[in-house]
C-alpha atoms as a PDB file:
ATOM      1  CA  UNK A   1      54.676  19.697  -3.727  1.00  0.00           C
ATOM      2  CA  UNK A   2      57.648  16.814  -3.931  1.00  0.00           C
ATOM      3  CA  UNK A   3      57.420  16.556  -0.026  1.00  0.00           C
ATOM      4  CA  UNK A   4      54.151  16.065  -0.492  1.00  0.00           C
ATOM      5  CA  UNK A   5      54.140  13.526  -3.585  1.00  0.00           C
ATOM      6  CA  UNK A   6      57.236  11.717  -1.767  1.00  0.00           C
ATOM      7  CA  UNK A   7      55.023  11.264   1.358  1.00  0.00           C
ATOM      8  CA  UNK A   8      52.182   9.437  -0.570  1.00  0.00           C
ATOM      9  CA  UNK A   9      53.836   7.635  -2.382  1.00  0.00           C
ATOM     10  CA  UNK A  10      55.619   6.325   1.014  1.00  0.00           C
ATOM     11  CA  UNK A  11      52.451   6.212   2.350  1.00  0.00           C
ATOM     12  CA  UNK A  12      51.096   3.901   0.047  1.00  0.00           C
ATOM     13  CA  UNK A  13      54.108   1.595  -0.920  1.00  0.00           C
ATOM     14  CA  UNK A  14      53.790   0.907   3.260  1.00  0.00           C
ATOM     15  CA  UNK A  15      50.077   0.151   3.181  1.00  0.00           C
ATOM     16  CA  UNK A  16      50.565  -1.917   0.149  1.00  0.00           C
ATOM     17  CA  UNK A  17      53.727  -4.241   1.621  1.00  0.00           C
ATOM     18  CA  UNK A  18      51.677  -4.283   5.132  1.00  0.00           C
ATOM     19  CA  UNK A  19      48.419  -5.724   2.954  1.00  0.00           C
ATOM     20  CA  UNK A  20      50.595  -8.091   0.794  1.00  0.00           C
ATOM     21  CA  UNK A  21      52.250  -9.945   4.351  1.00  0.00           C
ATOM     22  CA  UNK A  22      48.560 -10.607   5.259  1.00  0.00           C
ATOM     23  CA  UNK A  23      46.362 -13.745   5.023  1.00  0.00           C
ATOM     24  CA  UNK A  24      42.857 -13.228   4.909  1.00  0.00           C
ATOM     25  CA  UNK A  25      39.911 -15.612   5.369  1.00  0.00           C
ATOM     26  CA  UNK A  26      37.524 -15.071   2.640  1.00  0.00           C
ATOM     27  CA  UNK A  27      34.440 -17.439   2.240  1.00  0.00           C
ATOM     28  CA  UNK A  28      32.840 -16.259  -1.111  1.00  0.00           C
ATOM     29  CA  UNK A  29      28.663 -16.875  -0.948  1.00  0.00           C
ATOM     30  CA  UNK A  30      26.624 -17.466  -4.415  1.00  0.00           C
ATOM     31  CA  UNK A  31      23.436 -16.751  -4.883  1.00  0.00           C
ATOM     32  CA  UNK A  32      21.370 -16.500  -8.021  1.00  0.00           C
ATOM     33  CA  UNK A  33      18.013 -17.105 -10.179  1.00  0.00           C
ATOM     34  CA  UNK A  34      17.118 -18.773 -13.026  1.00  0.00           C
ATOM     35  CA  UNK A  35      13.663 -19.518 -14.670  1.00  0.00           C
ATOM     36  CA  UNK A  36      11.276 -18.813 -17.952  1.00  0.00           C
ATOM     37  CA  UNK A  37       9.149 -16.017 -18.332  1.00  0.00           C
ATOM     38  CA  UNK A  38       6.236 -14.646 -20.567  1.00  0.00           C
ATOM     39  CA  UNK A  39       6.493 -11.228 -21.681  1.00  0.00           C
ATOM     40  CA  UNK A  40       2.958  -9.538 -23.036  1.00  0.00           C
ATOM     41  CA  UNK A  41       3.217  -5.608 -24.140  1.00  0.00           C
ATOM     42  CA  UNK A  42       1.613  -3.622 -27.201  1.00  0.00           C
ATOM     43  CA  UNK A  43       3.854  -4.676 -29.064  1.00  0.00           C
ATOM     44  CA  UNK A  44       5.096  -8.067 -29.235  1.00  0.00           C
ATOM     45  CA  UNK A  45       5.062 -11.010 -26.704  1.00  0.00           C
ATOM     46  CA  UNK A  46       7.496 -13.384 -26.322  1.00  0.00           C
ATOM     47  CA  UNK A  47       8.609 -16.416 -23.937  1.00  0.00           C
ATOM     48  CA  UNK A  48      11.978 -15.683 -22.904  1.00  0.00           C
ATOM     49  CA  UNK A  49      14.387 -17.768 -20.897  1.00  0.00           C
ATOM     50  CA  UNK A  50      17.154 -15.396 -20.721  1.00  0.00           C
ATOM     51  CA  UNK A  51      16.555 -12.373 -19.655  1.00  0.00           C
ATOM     52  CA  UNK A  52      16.192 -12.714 -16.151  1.00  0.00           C
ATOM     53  CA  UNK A  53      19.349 -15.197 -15.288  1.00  0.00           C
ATOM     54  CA  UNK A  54      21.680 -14.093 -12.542  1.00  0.00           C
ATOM     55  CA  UNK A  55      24.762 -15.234 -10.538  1.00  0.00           C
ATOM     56  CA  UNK A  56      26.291 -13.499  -7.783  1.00  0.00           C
ATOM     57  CA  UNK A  57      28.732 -14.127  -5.754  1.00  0.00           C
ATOM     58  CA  UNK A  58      29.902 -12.183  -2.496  1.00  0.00           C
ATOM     59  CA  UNK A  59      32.909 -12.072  -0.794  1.00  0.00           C
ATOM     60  CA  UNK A  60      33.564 -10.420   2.574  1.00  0.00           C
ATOM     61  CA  UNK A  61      37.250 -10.779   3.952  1.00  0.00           C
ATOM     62  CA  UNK A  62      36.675  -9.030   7.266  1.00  0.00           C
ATOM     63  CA  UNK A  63      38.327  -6.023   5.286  1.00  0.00           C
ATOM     64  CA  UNK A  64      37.760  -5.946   1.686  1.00  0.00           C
ATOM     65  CA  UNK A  65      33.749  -6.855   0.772  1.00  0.00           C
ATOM     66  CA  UNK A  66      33.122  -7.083  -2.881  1.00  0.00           C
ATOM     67  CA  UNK A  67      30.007  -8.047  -4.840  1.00  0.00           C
ATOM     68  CA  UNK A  68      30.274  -9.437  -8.373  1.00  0.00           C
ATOM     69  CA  UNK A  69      27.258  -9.639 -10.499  1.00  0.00           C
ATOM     70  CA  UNK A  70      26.597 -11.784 -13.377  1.00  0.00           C
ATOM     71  CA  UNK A  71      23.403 -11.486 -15.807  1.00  0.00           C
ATOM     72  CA  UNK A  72      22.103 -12.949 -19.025  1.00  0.00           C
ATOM     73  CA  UNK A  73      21.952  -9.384 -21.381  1.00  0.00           C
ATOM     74  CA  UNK A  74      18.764 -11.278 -24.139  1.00  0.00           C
ATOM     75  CA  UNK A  75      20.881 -12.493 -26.729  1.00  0.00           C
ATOM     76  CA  UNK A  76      22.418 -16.016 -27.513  1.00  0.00           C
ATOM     77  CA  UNK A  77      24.592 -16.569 -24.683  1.00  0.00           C
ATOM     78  CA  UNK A  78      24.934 -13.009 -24.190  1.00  0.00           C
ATOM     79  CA  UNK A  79      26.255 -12.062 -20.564  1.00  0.00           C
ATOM     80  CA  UNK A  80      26.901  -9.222 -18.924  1.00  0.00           C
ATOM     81  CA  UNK A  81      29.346  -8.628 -15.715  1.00  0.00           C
ATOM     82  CA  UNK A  82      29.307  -5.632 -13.663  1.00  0.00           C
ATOM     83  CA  UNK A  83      31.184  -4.912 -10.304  1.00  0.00           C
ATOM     84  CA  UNK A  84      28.538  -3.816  -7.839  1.00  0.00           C
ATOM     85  CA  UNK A  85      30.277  -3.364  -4.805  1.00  0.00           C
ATOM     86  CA  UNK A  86      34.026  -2.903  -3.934  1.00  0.00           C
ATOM     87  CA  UNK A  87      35.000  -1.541  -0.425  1.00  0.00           C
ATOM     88  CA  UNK A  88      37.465  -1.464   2.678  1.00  0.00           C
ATOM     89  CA  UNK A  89      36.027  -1.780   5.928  1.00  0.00           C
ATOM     90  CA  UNK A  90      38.492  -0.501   8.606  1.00  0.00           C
ATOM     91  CA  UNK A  91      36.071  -0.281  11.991  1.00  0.00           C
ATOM     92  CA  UNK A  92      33.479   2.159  11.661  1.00  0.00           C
ATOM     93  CA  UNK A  93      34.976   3.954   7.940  1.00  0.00           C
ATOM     94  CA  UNK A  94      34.519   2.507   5.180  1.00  0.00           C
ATOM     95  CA  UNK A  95      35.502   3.586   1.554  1.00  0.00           C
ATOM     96  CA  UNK A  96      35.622   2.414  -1.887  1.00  0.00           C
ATOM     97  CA  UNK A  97      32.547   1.495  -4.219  1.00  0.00           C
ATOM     98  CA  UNK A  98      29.052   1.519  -2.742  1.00  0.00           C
ATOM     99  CA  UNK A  99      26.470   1.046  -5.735  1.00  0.00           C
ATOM    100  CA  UNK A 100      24.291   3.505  -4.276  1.00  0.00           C
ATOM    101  CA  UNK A 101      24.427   7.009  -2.459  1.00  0.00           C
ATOM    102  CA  UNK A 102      23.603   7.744   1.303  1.00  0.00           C
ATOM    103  CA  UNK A 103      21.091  10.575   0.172  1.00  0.00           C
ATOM    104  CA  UNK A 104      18.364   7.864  -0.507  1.00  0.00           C
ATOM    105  CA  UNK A 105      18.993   5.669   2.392  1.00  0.00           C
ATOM    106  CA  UNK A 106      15.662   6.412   4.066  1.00  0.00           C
ATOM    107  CA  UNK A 107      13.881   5.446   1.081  1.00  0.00           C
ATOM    108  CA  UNK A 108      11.871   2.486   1.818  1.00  0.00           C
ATOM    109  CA  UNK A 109       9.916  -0.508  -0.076  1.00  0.00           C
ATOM    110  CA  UNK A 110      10.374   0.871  -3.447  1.00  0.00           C
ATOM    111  CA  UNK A 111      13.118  -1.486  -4.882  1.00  0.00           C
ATOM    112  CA  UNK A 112      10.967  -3.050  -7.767  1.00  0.00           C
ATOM    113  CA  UNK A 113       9.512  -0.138  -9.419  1.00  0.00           C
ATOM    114  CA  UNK A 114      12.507   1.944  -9.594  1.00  0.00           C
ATOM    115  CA  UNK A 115      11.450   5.360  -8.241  1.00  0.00           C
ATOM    116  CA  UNK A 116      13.642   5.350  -5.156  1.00  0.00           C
ATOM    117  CA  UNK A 117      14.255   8.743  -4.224  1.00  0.00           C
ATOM    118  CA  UNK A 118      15.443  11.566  -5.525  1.00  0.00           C
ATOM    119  CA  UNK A 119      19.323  11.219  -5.997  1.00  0.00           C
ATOM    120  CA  UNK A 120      22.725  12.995  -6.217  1.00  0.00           C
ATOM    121  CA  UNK A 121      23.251  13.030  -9.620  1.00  0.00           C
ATOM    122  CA  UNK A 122      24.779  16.202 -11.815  1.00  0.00           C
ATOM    123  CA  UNK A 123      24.025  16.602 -15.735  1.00  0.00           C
ATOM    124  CA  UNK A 124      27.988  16.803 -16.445  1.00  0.00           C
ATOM    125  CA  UNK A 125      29.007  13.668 -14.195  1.00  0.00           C
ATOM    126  CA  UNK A 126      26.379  11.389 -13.734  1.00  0.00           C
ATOM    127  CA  UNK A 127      25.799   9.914 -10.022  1.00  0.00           C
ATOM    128  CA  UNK A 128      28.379   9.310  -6.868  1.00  0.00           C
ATOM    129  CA  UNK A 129      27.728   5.571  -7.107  1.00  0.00           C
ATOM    130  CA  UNK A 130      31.597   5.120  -7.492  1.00  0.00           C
ATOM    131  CA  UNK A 131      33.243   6.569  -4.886  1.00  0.00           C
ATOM    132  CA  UNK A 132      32.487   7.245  -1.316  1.00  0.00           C
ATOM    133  CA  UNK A 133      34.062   7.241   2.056  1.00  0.00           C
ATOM    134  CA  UNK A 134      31.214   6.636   4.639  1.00  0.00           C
ATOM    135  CA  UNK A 135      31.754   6.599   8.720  1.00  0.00           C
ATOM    136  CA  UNK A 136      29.202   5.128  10.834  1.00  0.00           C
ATOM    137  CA  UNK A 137      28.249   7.322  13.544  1.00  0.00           C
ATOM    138  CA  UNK A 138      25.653   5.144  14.896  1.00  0.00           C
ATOM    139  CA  UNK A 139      23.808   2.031  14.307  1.00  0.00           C
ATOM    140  CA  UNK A 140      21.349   4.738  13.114  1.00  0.00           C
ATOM    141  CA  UNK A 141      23.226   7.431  11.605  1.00  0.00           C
ATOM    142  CA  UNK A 142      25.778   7.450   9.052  1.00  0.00           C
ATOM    143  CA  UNK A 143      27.833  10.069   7.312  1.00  0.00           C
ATOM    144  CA  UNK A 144      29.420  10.000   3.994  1.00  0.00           C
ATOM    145  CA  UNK A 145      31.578  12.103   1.394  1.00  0.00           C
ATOM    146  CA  UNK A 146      31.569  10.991  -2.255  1.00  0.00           C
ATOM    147  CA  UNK A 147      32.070  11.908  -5.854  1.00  0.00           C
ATOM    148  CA  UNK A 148      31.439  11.590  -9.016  1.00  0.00           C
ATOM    149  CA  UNK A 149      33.015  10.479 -12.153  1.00  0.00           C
ATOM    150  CA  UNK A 150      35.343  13.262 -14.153  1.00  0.00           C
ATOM    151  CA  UNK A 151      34.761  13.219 -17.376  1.00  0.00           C
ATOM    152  CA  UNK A 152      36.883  14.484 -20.439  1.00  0.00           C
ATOM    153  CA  UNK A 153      35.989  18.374 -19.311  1.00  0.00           C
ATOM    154  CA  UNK A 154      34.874  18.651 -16.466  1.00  0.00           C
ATOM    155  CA  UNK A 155      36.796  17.588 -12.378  1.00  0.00           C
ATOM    156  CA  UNK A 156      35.042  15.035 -10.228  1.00  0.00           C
ATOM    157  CA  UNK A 157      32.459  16.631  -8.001  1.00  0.00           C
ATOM    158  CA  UNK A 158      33.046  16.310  -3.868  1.00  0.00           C
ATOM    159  CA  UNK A 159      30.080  16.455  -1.838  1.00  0.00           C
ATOM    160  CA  UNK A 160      28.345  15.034   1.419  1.00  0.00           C
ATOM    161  CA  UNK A 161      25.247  12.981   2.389  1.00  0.00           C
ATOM    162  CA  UNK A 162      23.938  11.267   4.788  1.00  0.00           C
ATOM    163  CA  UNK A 163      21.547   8.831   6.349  1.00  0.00           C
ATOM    164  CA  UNK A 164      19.557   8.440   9.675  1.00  0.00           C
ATOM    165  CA  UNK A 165      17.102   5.855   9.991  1.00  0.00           C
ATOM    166  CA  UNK A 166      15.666   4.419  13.119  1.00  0.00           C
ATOM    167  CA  UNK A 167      13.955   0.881  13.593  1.00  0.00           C
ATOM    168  CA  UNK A 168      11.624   0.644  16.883  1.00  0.00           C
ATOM    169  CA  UNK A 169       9.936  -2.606  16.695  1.00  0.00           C
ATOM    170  CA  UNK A 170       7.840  -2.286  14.017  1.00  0.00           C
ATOM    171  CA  UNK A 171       8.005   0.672  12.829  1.00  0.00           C
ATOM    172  CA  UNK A 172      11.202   2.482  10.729  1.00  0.00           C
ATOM    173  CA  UNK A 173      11.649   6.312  10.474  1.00  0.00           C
ATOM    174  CA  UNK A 174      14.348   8.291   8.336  1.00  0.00           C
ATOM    175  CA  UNK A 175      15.557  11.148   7.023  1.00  0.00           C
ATOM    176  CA  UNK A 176      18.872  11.225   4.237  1.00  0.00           C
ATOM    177  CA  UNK A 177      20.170  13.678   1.653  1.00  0.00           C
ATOM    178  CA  UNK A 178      23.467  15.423   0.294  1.00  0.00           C
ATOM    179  CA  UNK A 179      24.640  17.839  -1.576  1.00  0.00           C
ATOM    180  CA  UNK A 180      27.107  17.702  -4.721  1.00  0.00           C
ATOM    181  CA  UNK A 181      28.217  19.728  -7.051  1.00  0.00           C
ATOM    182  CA  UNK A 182      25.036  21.419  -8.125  1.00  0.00           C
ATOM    183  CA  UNK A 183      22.533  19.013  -7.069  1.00  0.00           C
ATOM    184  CA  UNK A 184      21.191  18.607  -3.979  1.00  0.00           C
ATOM    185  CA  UNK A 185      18.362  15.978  -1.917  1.00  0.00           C
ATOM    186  CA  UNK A 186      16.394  15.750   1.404  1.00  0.00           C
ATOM    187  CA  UNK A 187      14.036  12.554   1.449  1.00  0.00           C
ATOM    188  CA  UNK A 188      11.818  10.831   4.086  1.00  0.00           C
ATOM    189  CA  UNK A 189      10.682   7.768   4.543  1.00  0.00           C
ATOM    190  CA  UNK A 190       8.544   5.824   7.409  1.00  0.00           C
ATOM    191  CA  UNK A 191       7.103   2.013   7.359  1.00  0.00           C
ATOM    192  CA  UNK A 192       5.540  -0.034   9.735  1.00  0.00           C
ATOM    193  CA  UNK A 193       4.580  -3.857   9.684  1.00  0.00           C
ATOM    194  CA  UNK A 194       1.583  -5.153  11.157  1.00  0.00           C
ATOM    195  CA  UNK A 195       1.569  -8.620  11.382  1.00  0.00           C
ATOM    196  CA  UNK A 196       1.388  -9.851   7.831  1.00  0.00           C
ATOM    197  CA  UNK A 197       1.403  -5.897   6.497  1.00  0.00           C
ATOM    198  CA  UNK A 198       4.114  -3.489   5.429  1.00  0.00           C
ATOM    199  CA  UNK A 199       2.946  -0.403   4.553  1.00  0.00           C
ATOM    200  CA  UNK A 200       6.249   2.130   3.292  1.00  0.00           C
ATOM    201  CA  UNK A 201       5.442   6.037   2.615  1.00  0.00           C
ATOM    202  CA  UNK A 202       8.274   7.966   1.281  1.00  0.00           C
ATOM    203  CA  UNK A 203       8.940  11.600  -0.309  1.00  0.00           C
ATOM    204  CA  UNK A 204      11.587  13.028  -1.754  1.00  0.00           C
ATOM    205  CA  UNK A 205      12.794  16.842  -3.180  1.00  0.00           C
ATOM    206  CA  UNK A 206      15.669  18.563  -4.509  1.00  0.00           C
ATOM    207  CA  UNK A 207      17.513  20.290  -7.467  1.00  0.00           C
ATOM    208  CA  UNK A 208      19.576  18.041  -9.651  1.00  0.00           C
ATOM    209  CA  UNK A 209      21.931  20.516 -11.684  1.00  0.00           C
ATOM    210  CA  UNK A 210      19.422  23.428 -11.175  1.00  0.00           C
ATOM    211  CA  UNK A 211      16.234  21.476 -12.174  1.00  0.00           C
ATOM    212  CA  UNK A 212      13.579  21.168  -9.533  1.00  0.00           C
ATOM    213  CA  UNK A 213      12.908  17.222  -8.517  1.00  0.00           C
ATOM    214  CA  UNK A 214      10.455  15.445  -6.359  1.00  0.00           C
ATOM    215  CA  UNK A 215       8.767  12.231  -5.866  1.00  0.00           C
ATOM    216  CA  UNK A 216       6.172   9.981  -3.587  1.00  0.00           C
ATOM    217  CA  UNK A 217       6.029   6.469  -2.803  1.00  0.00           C
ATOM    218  CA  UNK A 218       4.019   3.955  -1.307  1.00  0.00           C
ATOM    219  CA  UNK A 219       3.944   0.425  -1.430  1.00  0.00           C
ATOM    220  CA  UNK A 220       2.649  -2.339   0.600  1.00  0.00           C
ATOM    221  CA  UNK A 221       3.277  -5.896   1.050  1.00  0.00           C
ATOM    222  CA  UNK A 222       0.994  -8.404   2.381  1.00  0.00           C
ATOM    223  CA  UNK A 223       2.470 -11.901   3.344  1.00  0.00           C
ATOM    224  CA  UNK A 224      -1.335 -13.644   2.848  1.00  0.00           C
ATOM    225  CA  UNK A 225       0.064 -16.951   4.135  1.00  0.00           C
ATOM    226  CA  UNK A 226       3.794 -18.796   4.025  1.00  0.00           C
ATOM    227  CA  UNK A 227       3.474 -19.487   0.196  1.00  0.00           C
ATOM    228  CA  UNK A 228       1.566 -16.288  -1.514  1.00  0.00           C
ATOM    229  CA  UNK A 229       2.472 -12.699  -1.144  1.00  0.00           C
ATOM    230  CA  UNK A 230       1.089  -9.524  -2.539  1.00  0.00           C
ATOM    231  CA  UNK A 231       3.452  -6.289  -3.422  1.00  0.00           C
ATOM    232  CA  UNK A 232       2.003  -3.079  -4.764  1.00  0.00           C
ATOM    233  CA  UNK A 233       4.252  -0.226  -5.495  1.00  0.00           C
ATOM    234  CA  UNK A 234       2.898   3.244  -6.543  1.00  0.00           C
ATOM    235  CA  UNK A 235       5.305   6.354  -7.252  1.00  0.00           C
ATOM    236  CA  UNK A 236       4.589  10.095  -8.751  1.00  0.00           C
ATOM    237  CA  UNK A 237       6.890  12.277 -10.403  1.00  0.00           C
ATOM    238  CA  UNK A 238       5.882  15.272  -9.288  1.00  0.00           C
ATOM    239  CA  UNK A 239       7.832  17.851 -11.302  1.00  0.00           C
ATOM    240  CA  UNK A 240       7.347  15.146 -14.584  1.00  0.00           C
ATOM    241  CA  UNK A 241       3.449  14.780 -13.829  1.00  0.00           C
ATOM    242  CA  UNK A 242       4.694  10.825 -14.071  1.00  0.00           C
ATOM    243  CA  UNK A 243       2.515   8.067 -11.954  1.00  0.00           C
ATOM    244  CA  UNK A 244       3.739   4.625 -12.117  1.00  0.00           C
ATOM    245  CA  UNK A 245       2.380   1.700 -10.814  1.00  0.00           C
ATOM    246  CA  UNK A 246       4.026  -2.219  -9.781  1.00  0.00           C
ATOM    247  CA  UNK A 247       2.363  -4.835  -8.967  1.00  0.00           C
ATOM    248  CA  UNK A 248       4.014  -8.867  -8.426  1.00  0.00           C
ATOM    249  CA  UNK A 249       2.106 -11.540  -6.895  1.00  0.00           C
ATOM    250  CA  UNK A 250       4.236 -14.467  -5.595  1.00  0.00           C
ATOM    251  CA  UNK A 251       3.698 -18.347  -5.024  1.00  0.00           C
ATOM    252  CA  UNK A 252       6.565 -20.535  -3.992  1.00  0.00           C
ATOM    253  CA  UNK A 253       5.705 -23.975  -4.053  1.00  0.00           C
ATOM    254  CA  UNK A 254       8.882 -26.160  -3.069  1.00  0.00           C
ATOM    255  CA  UNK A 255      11.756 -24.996  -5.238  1.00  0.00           C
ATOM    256  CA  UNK A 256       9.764 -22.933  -7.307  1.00  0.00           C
ATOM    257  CA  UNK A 257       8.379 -19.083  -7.507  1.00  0.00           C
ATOM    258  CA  UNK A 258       5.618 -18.514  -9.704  1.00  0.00           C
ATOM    259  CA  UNK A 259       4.730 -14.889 -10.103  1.00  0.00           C
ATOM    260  CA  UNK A 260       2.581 -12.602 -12.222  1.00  0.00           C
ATOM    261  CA  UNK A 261       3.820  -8.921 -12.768  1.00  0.00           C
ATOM    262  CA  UNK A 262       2.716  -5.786 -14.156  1.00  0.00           C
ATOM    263  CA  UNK A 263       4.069  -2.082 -14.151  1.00  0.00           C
ATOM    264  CA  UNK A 264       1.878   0.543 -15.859  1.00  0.00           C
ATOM    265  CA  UNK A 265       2.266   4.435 -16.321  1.00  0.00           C
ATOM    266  CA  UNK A 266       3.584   7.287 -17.969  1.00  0.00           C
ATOM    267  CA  UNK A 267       7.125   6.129 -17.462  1.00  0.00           C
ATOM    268  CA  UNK A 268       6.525   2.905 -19.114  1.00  0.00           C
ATOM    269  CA  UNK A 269       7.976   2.096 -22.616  1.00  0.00           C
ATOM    270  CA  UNK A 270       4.777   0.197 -23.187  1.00  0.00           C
ATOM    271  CA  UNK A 271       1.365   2.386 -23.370  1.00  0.00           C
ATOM    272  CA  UNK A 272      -0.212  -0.656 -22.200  1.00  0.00           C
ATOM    273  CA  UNK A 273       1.922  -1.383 -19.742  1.00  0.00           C
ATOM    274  CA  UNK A 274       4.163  -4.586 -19.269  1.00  0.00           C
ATOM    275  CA  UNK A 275       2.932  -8.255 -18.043  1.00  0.00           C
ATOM    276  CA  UNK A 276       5.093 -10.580 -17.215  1.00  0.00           C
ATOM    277  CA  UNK A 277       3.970 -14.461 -16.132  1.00  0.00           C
ATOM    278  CA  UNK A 278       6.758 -16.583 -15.287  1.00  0.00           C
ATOM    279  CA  UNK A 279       8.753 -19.542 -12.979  1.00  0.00           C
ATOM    280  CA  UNK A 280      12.290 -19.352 -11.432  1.00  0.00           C
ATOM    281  CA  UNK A 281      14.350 -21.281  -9.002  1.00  0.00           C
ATOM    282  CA  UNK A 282      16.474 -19.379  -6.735  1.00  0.00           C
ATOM    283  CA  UNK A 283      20.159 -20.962  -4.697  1.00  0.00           C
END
């Protein structure tokens, strides 16, 4: 066990004076969006100007690649900053903080409404959004091991996923899932685009800490000329009996996006559902 402890730490005070004689050429990007919104719901409406603010900024040093993102939380000058991505890239492995597991990496065009399929996650420890070590097999195919967070009883759970998705002009086909701890996922996922179309079905199943879990989603986008476009985004809960349903229409006009949303379904807070009408400049 000292042999062992004595080699780590050996190993690591080496990496560590190797990384500290090195110079490396970082060019950090922002991005970000800013604008007004209306909010209608059963309840009360309000204009708000703050709740959809956000800077980020990404930096990629040819080894390290972190994300930093900055949001407006609602409240006077209220912000909140969260790390979203923090990983080493060493050829082909990569390992560190991914914001996301390989399991649902064949989801497609369900960002918005939040059904995006059915994840590792374990009752005691939450998800494996923290830590994973991923190797990419193929442009197509990667492979991953990751964990979750410990908590005050209970050790981090190890497990495996992966992701294979394949893009043949047009049309995008994949399968991804893992298995941790006591929670396990297989989903599919296929789009094609047809000119101005995208059409995306997906379906998902697995047990997440012995409960059963499953989900379907379509969405499609229609691009119905350079300024306008049309997103619908429908997903079931199967084992919940949950359907919810997304909707944004888009206009940019110079540098400005006007937009009209609206979710609706069981999962929503609202029984009405949630509108929003709004403006915002993006950089």
């Amino acid at each position: 066990m000292k042999a062992t402890k004595l080699a780590s730490i050996f190993a690591v005070t080496a990496v560590a004076a190797a990384v500290s004689t090195t110079t490396f050429a970082a060019e950090a990007v922002f991005s970000g969006e800013a604008g007004v919104e209306y909010v209608i719901t059963d309840g009360t409406n309000e204009l708000d100007g703050t709740d959809l603010g956000e800077l980020e900024l990404s930096v990629d040093t040819g080894v390290v690649y972190a994300e930093l993102e900055i949001g407006t939380s609602g409240t006077d000058e209220g912000t909140t900053i969260g790390m979203e991505k923090l990983y080493v890239k060493q050829g082909a492995v990569s390992f560190g903080r991914f914001d996301g597991s390989l399991a649902t990496g064949s989801f497609m065009g369900m960002d918005e409404i939040g059904y995006t399929g059915v994840d590792l996650n374990t009752t005691e420890s939450g998800d494996t959004d923290n830590t994973g070590i991923r190797y990419a097999v193929t442009p197509e195919l990667t492979v991953s091991v990751e964990s979750t967070t410990s908590t005050a009883t209970d050790d981090s759970d190890i497990g495996v996923a992966l992701s294979y998705v394949a893009d043949m002009d047009g049309f995008k086909a994949g399968v991804s899932g893992g298995s941790v701890g006591d929670s396990s996922s297989v989903n599919v996922g296929v789009q094609t685009t047809m000119d101005a179309l995208t059409l995306s079905v997906n379906y998902g199943v697995g047990e997440l800490s012995g409960a059963d879990a499953s989900e379907v989603g379509f969405s499609v986008a229609l691009a119905a000329s350079e300024a306008l476009t049309l997103t619908l985004q429908v997903a079931n809960d199967l084992e919940a009996e949950e359907t919810g349903t997304y909707f944004i229409g888009e206009y940019a006009v110079g540098d400005l996006t006007y937009y009209v949303e609206n979710y609706t379904g069981d999962g929503v807070t609202y029984d009405d559902g949630i509108t929003k009408v709004g403006v915002t400049a993006s950089f």
